[in-house]
Protein backbone atom coordinates (compact mmCIF):
# COMPACT_ATOMS: atom_id res chain seq x y z
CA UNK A 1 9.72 -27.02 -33.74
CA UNK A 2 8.99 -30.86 -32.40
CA UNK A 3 9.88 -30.54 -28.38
CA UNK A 4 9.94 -34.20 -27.03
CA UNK A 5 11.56 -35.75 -23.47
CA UNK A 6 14.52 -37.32 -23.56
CA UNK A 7 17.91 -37.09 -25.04
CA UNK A 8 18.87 -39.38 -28.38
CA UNK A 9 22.40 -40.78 -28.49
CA UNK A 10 22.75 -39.04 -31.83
CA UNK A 11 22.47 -35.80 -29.57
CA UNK A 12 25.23 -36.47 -26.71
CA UNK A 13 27.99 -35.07 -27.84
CA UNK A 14 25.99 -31.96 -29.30
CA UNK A 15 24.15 -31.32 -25.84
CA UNK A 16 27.48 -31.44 -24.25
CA UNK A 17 29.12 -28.82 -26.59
CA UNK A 18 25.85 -26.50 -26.02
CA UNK A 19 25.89 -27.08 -22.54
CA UNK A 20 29.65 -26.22 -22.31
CA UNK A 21 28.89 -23.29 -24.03
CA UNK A 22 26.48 -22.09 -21.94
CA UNK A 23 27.58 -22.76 -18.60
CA UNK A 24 31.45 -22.98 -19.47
CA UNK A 25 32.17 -19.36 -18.02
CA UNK A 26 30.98 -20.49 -14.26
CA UNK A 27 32.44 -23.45 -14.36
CA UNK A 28 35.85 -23.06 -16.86
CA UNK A 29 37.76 -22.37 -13.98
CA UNK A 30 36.64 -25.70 -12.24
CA UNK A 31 35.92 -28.15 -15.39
CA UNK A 32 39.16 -27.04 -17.34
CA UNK A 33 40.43 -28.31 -19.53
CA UNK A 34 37.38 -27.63 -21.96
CA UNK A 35 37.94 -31.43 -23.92
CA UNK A 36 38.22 -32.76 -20.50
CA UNK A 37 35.07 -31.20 -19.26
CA UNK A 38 33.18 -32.08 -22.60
CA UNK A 39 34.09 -35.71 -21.99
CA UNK A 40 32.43 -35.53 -18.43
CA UNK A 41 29.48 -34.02 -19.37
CA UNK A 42 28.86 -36.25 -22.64
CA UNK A 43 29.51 -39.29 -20.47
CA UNK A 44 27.38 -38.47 -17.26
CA UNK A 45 24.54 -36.99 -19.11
CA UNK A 46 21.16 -38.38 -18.13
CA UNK A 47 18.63 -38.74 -21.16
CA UNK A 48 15.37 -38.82 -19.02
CA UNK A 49 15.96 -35.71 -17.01
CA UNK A 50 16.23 -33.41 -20.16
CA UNK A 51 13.56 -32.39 -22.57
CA UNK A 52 15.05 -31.29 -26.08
CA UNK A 53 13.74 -28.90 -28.97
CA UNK A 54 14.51 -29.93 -32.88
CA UNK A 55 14.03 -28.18 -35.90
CA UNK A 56 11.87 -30.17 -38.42
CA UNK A 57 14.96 -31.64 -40.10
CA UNK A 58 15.68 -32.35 -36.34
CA UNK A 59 19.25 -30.31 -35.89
CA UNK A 60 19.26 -30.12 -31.85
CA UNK A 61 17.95 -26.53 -30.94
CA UNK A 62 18.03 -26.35 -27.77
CA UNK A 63 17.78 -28.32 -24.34
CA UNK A 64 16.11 -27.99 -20.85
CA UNK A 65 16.99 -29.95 -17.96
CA UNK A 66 15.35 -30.94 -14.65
CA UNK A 67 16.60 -32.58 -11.27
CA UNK A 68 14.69 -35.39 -9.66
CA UNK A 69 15.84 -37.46 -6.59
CA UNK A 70 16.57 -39.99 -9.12
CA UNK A 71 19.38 -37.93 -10.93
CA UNK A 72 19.91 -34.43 -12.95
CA UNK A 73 20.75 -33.94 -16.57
CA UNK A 74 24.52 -33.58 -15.52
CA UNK A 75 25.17 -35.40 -12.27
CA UNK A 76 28.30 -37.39 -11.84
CA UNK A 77 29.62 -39.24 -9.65
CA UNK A 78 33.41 -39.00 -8.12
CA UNK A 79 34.06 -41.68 -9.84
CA UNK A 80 32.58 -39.84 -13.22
CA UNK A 81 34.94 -36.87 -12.14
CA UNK A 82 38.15 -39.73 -11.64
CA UNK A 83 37.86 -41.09 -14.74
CA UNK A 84 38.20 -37.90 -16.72
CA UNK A 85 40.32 -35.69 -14.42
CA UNK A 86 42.55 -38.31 -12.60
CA UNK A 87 41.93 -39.04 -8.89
CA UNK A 88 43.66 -35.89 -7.74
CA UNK A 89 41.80 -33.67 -9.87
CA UNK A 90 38.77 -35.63 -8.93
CA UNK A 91 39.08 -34.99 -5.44
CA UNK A 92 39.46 -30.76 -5.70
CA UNK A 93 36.75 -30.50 -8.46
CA UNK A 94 33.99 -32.73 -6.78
CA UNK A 95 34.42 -30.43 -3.55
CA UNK A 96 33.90 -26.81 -5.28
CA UNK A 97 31.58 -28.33 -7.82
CA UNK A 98 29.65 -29.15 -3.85
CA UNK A 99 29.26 -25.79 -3.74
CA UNK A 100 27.03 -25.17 -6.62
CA UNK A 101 24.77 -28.14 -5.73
CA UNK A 102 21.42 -27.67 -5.26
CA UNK A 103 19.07 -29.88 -3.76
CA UNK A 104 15.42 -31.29 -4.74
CA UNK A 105 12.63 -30.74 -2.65
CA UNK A 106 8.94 -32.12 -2.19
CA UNK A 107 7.32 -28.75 -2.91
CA UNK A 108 9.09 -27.42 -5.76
CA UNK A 109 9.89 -29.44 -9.04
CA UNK A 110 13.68 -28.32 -10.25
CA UNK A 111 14.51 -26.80 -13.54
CA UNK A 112 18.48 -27.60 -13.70
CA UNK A 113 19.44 -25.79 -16.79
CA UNK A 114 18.19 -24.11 -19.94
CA UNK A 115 20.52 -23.90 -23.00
CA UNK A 116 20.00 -22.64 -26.55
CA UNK A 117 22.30 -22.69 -29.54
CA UNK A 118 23.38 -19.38 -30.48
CA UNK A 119 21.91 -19.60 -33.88
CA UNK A 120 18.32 -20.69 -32.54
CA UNK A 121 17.76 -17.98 -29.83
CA UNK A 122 15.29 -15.32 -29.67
CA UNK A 123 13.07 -17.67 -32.03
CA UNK A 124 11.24 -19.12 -29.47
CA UNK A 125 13.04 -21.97 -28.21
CA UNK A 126 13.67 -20.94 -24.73
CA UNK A 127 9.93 -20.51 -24.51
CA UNK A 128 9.02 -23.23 -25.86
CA UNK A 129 11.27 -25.49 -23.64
CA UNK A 130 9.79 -23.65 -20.21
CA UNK A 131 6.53 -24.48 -21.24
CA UNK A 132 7.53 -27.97 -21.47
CA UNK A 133 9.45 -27.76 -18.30
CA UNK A 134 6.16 -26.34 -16.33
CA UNK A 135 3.99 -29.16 -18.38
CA UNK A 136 6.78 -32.16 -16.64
CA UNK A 137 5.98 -30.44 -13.54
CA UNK A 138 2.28 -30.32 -13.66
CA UNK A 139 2.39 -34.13 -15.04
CA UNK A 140 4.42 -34.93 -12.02
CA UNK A 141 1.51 -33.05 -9.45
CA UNK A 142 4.05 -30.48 -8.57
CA UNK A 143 2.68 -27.13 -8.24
CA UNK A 144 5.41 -25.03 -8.24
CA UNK A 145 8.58 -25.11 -10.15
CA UNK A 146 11.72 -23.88 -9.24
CA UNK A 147 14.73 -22.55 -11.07
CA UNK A 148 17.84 -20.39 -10.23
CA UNK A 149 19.62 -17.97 -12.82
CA UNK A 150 22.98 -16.02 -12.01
CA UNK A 151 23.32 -12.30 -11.82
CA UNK A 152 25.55 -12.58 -15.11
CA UNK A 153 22.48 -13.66 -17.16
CA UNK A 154 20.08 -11.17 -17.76
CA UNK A 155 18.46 -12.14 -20.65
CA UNK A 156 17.75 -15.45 -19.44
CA UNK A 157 16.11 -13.74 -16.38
CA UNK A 158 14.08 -12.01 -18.60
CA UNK A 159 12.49 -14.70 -20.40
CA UNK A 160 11.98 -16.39 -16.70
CA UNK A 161 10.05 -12.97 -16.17
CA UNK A 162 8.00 -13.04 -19.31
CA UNK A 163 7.01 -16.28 -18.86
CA UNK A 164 5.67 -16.00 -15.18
CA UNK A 165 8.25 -16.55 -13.02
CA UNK A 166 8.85 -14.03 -9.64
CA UNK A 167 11.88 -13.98 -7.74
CA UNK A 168 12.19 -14.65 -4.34
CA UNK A 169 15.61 -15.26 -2.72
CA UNK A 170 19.14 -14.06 -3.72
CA UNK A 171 22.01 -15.34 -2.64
CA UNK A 172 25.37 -13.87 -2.83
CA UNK A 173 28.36 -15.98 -3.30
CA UNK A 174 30.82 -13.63 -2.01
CA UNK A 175 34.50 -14.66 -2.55
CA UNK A 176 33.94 -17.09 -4.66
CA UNK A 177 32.60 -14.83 -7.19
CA UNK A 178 36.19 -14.55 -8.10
CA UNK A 179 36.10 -18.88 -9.07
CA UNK A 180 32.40 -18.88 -10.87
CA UNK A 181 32.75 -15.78 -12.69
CA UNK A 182 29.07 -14.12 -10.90
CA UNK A 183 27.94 -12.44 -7.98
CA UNK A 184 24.57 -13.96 -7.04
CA UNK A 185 21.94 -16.51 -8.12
CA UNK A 186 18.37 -15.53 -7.31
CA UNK A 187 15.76 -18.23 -7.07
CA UNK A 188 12.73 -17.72 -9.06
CA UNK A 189 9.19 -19.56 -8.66
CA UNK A 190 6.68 -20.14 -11.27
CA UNK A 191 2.89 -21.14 -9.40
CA UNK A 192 1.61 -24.25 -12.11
């Protein structure tokens, strides 16, 4: 497995489709339609904020992203949103997609996504891609990083566990549990 920063353009369309699948049941509801939303996220996707995992014949195994003040592996911008929903779907999407944003911080460097495809997991990739995650942070003199994982998810919460990391805050989303599709998202903390 050859994990390396930075997305190729070879990749785009593939991270998009993985990241779809992984996070398409929170935000389905919000993103619809799915060729719509895999437009978006293939257009707004930021290269240097994700670190990717190939196979040795380098087929795209799996992809971690991190947020920075200078962007996130999918950011947008209402524009972004406008040119792939319309202005009027723009404007209802980019205020419930507010909702789910999550903001950097000086202490804390910000995992922003972990995603797998289905035929590489439980062979190591996830792990692999943490480490690499916790080695950006420690390059970057951070000495904590940061990540949040949904109530919907365990088995990504147990790899989180397994590989250090201790929870620390939930919070519950109430009523609009019924819109993302979970409950909760508890913040976990890994000490670099």
């Amino acid at each position: 497995m050859i994990v390396s920063g930075g997305i190729a353009t070879r990749d785009r369309a593939t991270v998009a489709a993985l990241y779809w699948g992984a996070f398409g049941a929170k935000l389905g509801r919000v993103m619809w339609p799915e060729a719509k939303a895999l437009v978006f996220i293939e257009a707004v996707l930021d290269g240097s904020h994700g670190i990717c995992a190939h196979d040795d014949a380098g087929t795209l195994l799996g992809v971690a992203g991190f947020k920075t003040y200078e962007g996130a592996l999918v950011g947008g911008t209402f524009r972004d949103l406008s040119h792939a929903y319309g202005i009027r779907g723009a404007v209802w999407r980019a205020a419930i997609l507010q909702l789910l944003e999550r903001d950097t911080e000086n202490e804390r460097f910000l995992m922003d996504g972990i995603f797998v495809a289905p035929d590489a997991r439980g062979r190591g990739v996830g792990t692999a891609l943490l480490g690499a995650i916790i080695d950006q942070a420690r390059t970057r003199g951070f000495k904590e990083v940061r990540l949040d994982v949904i109530d919907t998810n365990p088995r990504a919460r147990a790899l989180y566990e397994r590989r250090g990391f201790v929870a620390c805050e939930t919070q519950d989303l109430g009523p609009l549990k019924w819109l993302f599709g979970f409950s909760s998202a508890t913040t976990m903390i890994y000490q670099v």
